[in-house]
N, C-alpha and C. Protein backbone atom coordinates (compact mmCIF):
# COMPACT_ATOMS: atom_id res chain seq x y z
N UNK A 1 13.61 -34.98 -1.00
CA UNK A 1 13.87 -35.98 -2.02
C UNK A 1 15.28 -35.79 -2.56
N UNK A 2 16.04 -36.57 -2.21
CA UNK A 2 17.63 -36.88 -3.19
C UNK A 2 17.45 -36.30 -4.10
N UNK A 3 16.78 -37.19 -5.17
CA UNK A 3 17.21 -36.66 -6.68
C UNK A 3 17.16 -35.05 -7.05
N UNK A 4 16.16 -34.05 -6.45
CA UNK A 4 16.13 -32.95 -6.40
C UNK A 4 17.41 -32.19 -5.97
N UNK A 5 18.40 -32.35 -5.27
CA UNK A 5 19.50 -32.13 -4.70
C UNK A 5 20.69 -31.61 -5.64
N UNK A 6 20.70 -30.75 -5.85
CA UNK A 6 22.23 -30.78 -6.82
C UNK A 6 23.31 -30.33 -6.47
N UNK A 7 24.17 -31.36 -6.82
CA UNK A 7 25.77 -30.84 -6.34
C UNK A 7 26.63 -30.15 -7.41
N UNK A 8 26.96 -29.78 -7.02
CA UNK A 8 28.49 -28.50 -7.61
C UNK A 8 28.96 -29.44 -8.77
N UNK A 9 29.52 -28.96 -9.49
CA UNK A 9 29.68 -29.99 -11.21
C UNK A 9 31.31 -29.90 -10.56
N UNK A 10 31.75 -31.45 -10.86
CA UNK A 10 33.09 -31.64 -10.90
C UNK A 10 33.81 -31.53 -11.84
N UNK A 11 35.13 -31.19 -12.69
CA UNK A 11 35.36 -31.13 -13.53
C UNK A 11 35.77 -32.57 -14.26
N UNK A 12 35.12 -33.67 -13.88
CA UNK A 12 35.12 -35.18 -14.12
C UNK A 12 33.65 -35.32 -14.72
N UNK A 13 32.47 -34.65 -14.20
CA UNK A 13 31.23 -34.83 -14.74
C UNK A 13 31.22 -33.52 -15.81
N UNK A 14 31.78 -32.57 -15.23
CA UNK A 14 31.75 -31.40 -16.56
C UNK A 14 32.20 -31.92 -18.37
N UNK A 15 33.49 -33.07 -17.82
CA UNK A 15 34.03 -33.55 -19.05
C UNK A 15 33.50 -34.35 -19.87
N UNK A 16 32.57 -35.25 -18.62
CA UNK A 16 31.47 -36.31 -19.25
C UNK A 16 30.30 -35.67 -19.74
N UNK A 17 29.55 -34.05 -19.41
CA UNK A 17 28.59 -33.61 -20.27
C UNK A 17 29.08 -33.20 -21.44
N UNK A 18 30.52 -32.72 -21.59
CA UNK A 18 30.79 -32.44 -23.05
C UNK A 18 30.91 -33.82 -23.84
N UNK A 19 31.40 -34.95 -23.30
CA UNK A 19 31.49 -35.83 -24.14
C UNK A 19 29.82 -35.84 -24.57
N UNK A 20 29.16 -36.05 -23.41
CA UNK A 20 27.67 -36.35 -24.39
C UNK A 20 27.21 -35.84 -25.41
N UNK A 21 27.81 -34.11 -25.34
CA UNK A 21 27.08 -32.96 -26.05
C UNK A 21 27.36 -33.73 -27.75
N UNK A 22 29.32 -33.83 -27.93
CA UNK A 22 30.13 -34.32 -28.54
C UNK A 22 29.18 -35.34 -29.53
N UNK A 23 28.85 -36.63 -28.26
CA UNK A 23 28.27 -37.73 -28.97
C UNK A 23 27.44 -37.26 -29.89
N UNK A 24 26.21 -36.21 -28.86
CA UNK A 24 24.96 -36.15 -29.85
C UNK A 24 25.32 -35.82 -31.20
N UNK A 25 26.01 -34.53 -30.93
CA UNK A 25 26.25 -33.90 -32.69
C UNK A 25 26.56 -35.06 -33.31
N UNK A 26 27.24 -36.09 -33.34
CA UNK A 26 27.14 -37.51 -34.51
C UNK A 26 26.90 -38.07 -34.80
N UNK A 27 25.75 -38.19 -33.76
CA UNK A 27 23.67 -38.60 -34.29
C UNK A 27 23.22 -38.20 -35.63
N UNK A 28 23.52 -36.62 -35.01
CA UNK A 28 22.30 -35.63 -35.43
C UNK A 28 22.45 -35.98 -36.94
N UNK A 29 23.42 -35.75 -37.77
CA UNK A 29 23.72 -35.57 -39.29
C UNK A 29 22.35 -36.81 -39.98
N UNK A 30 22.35 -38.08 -40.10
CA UNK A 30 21.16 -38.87 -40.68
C UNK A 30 19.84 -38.74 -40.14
N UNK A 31 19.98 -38.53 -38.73
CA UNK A 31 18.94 -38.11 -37.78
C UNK A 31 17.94 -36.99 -38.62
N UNK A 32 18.69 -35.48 -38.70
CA UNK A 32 18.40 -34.30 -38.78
C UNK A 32 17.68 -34.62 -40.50
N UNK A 33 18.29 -35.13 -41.57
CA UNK A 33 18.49 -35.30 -43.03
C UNK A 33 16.93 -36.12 -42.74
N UNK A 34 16.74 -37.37 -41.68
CA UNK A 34 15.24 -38.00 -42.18
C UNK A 34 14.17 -37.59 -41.85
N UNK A 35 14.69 -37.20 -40.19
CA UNK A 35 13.22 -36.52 -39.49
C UNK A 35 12.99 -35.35 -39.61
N UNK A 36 14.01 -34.09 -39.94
CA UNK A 36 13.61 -32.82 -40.62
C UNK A 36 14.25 -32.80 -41.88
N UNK A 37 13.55 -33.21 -42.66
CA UNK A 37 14.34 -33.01 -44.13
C UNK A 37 14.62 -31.45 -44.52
N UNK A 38 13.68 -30.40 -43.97
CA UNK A 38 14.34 -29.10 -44.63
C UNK A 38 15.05 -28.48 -43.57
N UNK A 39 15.86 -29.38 -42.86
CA UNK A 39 17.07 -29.31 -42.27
C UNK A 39 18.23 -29.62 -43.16
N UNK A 40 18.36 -29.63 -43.97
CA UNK A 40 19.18 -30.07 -45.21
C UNK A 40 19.50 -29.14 -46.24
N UNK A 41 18.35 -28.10 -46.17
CA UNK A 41 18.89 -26.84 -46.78
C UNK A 41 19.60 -25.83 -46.19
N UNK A 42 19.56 -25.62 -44.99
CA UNK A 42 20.37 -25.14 -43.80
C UNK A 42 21.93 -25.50 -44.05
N UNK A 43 22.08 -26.43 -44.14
CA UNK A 43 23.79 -27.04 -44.66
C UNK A 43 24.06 -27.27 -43.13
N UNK A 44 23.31 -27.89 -41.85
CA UNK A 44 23.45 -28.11 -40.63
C UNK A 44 24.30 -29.28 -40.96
N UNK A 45 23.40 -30.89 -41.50
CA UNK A 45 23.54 -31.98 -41.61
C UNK A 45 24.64 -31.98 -42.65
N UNK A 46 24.90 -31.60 -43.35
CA UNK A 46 26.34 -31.43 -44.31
C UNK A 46 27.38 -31.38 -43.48
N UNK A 47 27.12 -30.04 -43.21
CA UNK A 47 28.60 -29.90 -42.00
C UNK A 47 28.56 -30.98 -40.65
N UNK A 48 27.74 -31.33 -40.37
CA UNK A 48 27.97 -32.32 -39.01
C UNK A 48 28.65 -33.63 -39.92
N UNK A 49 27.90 -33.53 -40.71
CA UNK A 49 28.31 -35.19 -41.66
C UNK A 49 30.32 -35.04 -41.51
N UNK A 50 30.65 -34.32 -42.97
CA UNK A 50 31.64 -33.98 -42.88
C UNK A 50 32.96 -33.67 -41.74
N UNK A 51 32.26 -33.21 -40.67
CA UNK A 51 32.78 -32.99 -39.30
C UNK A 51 32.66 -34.72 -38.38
N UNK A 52 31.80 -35.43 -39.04
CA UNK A 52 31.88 -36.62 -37.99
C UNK A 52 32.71 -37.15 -37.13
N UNK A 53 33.91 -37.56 -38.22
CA UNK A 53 34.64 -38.57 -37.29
C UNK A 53 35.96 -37.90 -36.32
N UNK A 54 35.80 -36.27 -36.78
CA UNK A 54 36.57 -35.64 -35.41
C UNK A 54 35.66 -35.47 -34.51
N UNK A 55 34.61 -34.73 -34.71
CA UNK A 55 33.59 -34.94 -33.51
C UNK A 55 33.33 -36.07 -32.65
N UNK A 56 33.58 -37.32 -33.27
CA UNK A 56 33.36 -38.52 -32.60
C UNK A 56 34.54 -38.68 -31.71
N UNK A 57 36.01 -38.28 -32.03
CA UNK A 57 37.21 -38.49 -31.65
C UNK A 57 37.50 -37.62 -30.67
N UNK A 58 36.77 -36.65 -30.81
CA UNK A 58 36.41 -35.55 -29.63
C UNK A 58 35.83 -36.09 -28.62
N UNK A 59 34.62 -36.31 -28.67
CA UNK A 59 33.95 -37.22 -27.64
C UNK A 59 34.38 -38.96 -27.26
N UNK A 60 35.32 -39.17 -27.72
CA UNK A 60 35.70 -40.17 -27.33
C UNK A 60 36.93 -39.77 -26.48
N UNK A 61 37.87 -38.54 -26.96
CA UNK A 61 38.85 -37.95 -25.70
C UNK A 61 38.65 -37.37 -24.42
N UNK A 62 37.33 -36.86 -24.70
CA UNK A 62 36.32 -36.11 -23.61
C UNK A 62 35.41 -37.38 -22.12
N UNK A 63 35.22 -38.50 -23.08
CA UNK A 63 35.14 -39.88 -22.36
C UNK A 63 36.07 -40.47 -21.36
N UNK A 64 37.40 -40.08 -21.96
CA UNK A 64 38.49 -40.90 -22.16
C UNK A 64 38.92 -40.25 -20.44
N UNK A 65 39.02 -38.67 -20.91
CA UNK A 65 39.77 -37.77 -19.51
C UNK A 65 38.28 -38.07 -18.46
N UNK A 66 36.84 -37.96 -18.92
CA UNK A 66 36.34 -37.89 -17.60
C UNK A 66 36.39 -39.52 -17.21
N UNK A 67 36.68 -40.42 -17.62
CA UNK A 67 36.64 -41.87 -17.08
C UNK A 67 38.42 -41.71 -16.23
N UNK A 68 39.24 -41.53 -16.66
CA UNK A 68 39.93 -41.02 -16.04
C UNK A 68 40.13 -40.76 -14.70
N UNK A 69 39.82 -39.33 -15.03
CA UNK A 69 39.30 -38.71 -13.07
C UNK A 69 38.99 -39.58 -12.38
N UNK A 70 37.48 -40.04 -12.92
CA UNK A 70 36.71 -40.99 -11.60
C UNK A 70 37.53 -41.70 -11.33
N UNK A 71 38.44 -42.78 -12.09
CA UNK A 71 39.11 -43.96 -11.70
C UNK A 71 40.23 -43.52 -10.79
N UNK A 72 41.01 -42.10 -10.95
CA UNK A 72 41.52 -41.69 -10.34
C UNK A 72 40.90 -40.92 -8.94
N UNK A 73 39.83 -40.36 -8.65
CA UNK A 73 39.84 -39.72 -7.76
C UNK A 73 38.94 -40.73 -6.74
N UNK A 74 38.32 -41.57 -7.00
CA UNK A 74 37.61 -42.49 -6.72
C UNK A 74 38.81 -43.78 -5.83
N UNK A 75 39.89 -44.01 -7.04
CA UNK A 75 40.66 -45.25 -6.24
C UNK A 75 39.97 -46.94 -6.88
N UNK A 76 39.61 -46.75 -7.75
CA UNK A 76 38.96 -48.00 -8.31
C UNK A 76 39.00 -49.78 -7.94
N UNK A 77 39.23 -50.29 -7.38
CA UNK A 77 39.68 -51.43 -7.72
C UNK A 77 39.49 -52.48 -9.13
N UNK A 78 40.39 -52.49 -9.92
CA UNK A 78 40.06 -52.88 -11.08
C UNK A 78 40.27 -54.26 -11.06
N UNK A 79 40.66 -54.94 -9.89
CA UNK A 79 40.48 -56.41 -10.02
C UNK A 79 39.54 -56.45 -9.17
N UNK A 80 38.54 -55.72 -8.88
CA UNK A 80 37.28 -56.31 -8.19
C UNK A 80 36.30 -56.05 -8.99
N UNK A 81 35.24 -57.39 -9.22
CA UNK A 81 34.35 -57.54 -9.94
C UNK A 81 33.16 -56.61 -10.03
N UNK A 82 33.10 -56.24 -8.50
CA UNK A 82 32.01 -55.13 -8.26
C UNK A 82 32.48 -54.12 -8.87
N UNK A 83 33.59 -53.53 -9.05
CA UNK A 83 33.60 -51.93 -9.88
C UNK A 83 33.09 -52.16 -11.53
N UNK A 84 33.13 -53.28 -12.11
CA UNK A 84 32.70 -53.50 -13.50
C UNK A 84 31.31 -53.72 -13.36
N UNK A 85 30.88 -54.46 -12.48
CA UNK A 85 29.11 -54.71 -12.23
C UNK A 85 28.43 -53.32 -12.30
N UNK A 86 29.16 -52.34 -11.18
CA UNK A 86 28.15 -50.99 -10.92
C UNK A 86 28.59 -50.25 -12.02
N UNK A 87 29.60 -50.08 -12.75
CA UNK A 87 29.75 -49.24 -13.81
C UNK A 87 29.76 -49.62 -14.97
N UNK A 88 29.13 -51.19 -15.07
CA UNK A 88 29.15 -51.24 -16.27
C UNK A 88 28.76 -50.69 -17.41
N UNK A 89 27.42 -49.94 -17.51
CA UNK A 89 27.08 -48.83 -18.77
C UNK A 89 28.43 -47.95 -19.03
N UNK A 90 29.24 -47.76 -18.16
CA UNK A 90 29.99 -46.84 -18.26
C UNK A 90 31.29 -47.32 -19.25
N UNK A 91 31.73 -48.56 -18.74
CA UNK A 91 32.88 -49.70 -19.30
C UNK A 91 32.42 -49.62 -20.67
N UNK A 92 30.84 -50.75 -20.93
CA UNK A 92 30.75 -51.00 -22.29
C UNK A 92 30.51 -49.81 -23.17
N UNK A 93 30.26 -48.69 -22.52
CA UNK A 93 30.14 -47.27 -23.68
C UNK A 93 31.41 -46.95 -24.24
N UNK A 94 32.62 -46.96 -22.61
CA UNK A 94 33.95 -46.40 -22.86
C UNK A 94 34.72 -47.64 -24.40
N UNK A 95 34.27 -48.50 -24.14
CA UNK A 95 34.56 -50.00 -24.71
C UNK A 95 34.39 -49.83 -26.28
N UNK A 96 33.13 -49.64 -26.42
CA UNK A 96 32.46 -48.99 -27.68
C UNK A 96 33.20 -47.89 -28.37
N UNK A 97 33.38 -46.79 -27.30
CA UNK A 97 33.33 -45.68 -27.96
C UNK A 97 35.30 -45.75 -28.32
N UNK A 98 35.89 -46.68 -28.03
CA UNK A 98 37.32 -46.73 -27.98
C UNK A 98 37.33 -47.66 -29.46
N UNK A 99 36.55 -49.01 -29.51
CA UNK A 99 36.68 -49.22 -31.03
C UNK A 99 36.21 -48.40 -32.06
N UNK A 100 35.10 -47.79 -31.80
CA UNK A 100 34.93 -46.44 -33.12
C UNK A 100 36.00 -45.61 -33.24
N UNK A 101 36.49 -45.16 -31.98
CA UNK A 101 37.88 -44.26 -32.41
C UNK A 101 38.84 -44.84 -32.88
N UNK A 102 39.38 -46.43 -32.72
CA UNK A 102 40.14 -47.36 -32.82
C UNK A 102 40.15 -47.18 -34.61
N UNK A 103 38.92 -47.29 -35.13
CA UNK A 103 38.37 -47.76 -36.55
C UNK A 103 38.08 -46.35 -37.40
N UNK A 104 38.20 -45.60 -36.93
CA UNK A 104 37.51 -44.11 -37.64
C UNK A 104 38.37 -43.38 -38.32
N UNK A 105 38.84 -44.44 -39.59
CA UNK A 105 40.29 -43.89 -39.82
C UNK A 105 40.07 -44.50 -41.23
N UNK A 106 40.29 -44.15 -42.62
CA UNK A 106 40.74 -44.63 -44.00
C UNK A 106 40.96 -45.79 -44.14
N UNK A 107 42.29 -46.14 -43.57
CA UNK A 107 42.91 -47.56 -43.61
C UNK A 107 41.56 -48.81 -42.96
N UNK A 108 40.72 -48.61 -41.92
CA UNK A 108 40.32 -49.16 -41.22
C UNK A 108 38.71 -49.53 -42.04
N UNK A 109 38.40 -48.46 -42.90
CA UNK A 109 37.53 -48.78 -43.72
C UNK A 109 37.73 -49.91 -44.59
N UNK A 110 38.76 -49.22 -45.29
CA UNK A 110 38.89 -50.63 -46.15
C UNK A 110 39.45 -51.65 -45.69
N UNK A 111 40.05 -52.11 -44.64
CA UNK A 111 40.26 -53.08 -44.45
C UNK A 111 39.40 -53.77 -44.13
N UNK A 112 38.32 -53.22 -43.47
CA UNK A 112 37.06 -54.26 -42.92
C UNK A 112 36.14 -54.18 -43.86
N UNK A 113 35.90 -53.63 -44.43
CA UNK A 113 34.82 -53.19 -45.48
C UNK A 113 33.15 -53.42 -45.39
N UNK A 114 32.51 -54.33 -45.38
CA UNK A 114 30.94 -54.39 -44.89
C UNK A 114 31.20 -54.14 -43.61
N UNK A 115 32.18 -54.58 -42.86
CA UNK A 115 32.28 -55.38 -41.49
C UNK A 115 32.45 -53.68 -40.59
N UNK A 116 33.05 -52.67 -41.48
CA UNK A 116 33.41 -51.54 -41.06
C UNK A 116 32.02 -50.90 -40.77
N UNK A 117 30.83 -50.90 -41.79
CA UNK A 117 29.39 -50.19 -41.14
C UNK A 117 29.05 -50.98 -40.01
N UNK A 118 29.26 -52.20 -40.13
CA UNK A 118 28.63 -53.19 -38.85
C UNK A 118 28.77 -52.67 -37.17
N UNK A 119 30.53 -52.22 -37.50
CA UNK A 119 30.86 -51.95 -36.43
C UNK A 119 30.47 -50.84 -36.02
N UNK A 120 30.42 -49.77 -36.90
CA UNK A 120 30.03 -48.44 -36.44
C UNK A 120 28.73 -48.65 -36.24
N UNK A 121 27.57 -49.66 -36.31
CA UNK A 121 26.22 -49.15 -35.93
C UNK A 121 26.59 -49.62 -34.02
N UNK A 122 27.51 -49.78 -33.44
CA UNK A 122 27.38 -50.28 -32.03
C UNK A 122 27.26 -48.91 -31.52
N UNK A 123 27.46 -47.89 -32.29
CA UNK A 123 27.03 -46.24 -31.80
C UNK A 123 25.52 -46.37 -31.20
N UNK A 124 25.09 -46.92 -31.70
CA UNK A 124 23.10 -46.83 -31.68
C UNK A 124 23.64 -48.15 -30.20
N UNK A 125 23.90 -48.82 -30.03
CA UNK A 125 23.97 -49.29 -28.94
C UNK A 125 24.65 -48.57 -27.63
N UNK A 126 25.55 -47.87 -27.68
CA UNK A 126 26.29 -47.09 -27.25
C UNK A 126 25.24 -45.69 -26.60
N UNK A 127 24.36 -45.47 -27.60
CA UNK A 127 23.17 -44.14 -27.15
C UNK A 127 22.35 -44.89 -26.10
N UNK A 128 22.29 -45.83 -26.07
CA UNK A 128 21.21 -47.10 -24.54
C UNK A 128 22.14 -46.99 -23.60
N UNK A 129 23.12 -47.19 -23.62
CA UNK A 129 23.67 -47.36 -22.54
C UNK A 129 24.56 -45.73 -21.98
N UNK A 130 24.99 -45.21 -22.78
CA UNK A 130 24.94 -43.93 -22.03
C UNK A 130 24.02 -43.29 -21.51
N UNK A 131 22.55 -43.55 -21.95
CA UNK A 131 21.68 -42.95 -20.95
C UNK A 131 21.41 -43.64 -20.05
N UNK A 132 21.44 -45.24 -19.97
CA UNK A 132 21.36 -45.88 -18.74
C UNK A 132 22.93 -45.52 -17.75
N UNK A 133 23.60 -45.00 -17.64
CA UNK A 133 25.07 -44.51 -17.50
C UNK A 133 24.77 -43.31 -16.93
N UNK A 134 24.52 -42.51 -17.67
CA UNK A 134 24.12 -41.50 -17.00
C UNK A 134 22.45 -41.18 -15.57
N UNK A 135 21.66 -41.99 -16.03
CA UNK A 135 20.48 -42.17 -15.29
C UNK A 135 21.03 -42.89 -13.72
N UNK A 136 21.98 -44.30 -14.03
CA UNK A 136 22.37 -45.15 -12.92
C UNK A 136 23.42 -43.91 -11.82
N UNK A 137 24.40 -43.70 -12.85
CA UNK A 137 25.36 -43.15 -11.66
C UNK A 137 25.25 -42.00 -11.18
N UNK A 138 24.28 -40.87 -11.88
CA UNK A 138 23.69 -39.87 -11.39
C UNK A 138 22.80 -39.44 -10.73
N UNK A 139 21.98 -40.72 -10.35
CA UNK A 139 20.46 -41.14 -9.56
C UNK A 139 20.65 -40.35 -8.21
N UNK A 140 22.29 -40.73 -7.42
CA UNK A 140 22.16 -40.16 -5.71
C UNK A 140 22.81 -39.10 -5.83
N UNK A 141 23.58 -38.32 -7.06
CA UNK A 141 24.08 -36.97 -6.71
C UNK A 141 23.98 -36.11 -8.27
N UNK A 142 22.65 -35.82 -8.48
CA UNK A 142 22.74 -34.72 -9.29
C UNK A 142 23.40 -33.47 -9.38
N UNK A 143 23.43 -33.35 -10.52
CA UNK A 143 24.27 -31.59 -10.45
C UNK A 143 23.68 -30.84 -12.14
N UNK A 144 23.61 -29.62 -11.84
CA UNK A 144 23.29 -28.93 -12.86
C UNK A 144 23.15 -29.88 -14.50
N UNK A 145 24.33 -30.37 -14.58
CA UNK A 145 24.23 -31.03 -15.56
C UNK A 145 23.01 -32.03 -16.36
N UNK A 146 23.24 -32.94 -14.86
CA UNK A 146 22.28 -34.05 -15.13
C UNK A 146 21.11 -34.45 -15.61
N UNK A 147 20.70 -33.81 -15.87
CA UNK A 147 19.20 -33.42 -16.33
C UNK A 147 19.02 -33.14 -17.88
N UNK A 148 20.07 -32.17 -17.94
CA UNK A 148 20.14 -31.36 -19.22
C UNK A 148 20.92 -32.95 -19.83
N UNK A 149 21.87 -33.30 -19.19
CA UNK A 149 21.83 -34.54 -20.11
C UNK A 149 21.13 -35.98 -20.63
N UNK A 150 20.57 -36.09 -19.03
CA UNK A 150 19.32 -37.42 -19.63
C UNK A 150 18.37 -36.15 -20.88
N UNK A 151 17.99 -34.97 -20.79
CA UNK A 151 16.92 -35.14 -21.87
C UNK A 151 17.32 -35.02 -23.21
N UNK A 152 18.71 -34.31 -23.11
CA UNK A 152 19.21 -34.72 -24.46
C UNK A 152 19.61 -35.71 -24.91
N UNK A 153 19.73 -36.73 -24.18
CA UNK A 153 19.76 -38.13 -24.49
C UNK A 153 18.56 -38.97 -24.75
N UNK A 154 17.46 -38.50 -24.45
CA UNK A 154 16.23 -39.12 -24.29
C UNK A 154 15.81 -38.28 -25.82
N UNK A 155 15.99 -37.30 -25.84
CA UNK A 155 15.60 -36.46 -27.12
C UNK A 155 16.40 -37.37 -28.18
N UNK A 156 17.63 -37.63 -28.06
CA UNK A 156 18.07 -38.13 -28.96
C UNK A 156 17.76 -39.51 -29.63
N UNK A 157 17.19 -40.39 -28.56
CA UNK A 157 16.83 -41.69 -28.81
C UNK A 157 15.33 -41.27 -29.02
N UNK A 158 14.69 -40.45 -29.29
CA UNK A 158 13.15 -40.44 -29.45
C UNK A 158 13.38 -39.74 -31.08
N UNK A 159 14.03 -38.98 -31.30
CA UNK A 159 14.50 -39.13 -32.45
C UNK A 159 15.32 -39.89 -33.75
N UNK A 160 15.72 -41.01 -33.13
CA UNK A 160 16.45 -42.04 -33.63
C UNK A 160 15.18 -42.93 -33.83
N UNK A 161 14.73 -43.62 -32.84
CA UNK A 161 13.72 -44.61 -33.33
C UNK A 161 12.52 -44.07 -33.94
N UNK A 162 12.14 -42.58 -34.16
CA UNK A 162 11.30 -41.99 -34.85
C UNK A 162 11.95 -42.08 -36.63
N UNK A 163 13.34 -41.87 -36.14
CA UNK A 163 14.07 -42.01 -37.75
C UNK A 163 13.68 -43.50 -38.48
N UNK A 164 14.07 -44.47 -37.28
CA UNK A 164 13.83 -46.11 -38.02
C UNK A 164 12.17 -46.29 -38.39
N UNK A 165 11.60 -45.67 -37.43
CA UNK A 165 10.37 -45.65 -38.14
C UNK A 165 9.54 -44.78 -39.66
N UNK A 166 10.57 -43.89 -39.68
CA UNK A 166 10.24 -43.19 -40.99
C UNK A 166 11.12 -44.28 -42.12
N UNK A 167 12.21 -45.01 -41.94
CA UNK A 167 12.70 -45.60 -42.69
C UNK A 167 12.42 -46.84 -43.40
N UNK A 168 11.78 -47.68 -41.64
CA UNK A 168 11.26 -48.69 -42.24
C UNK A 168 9.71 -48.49 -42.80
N UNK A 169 8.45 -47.68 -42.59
CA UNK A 169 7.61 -47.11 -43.51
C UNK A 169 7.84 -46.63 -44.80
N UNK A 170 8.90 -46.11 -44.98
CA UNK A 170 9.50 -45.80 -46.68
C UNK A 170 9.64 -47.29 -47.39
N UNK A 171 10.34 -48.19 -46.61
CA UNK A 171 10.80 -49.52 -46.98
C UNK A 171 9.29 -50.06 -47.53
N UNK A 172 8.85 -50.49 -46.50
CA UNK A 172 7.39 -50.83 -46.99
C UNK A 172 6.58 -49.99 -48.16
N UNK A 173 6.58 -48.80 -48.24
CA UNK A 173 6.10 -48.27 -49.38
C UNK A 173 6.11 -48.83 -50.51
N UNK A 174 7.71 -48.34 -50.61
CA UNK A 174 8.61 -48.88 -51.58
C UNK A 174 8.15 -50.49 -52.05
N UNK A 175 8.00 -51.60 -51.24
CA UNK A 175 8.15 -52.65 -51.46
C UNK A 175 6.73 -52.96 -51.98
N UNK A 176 5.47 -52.35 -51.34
CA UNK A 176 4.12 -52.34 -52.01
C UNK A 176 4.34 -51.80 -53.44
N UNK A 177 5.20 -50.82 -53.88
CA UNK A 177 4.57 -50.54 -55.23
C UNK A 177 4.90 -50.89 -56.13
C-alpha cells in the first residue's frame, strides 16, 4: 500500500511541518482558555496570546520559503491552469495566510476596524484547507512528517469546533436566563 511508504523529509516539506507546528500555536491561545479553562492558570494561553502575531508571521515565513522550494524545484507553470487546480488548498492557504501577515500590524487595525476581526477569522478557514493541503498533496508520498501533521491538524479542528460548541451552548444559556 502507497500511503504506508515513507520518503526521506525534504527540506521543502520539513519547512511546511514547521509552518504547521507555527500555525497551530495561534489556535491554541482562545482554543486552550475555552476548552481547558485551567489551562489559564499555567500562563500557557497568556503567553501564546501575547506571542501571536509573531508566531503567525513566523508561520507565514515558514509557508512562504516552503512554497518557494516546490515552485522552484518542481518548475511550476504558473500560467497553466492545472498547477492552481491541483494545488489549490495550497494557493488559497498561502493567499490567506499572506493577508493576515499583510494586516497583523497596529496601523492595519485601526484602519479597518470591525472589518480587521472579519478578516482575521479567514484563519479558521485557512485550518480546512491546510489539512485538505496537506491530506491532497501528501496522499502518494508520505514522509515521517505527514502524519504527525494531519493529526495535529485534525486535533486542532476537533478542538476548535468543540470550542464553538462550548460557546454557542454558553450563548444559549445566557439567552434562556
Amino acid at each position: 500500500m502507497q500511503l504506508l511508504e515513507f520518503n526521506p523529509v525534504s527540506f521543502a516539506a520539513f519547512l511546511g511541518f514547521l509552518a504547521v507546528g507555527a500555525y497551530i500555536l495561534t489556535l491554541l491561545p482562545t482554543t486552550l482558555k475555552i476548552v481547558f479553562p485551567a489551562t489559564t492558570k499555567s500562563g500557557i494561553p497568556k503567553w501564546l496570546l501575547k506571542y501571536r502575531r509573531w508566531i503567525g508571521l513566523l508561520s507565514f515565513c515558514l509557508a512562504v520559503g516552503h512554497a518557494y522550494i516546490y515552485f522552484k524545484q518542481r518548475n511550476f507553470d504558473l500560467l497553466d491552469i492545472k498547477t492552481y487546480w491541483f494545488y489549490f488548498q495550497g494557493v488559497s492557504t498561502l493567499t490567506i495566510f499572506t493577508l493576515l501577515a499583510i494586516t497583523s500590524n497596529n496601523w492595519s487595525m485601526k484602519k479597518l476596524k470591525k472589518n480587521w476581526k472579519k478578516l482575521q477569522q479567514l484563519t479558521y478557514l485557512a485550518m480546512f484547507l491546510l489539512t485538505w493541503h496537506i491530506w491532497a498533496i501528501m496522499a502518494h508520498h508520505w514522509t515521517y512528517l505527514t502524519p504527525i501533521g494531519i493529526v495535529a491538524m485534525l486535533i486542532i479542528i476537533i478542538l476548535f469546533l468543540h470550542r464553538q460548541w462550548i460557546v454557542q451552548h454558553q450563548t444559549k444559556k445566557r439567552a434562556a436566563q
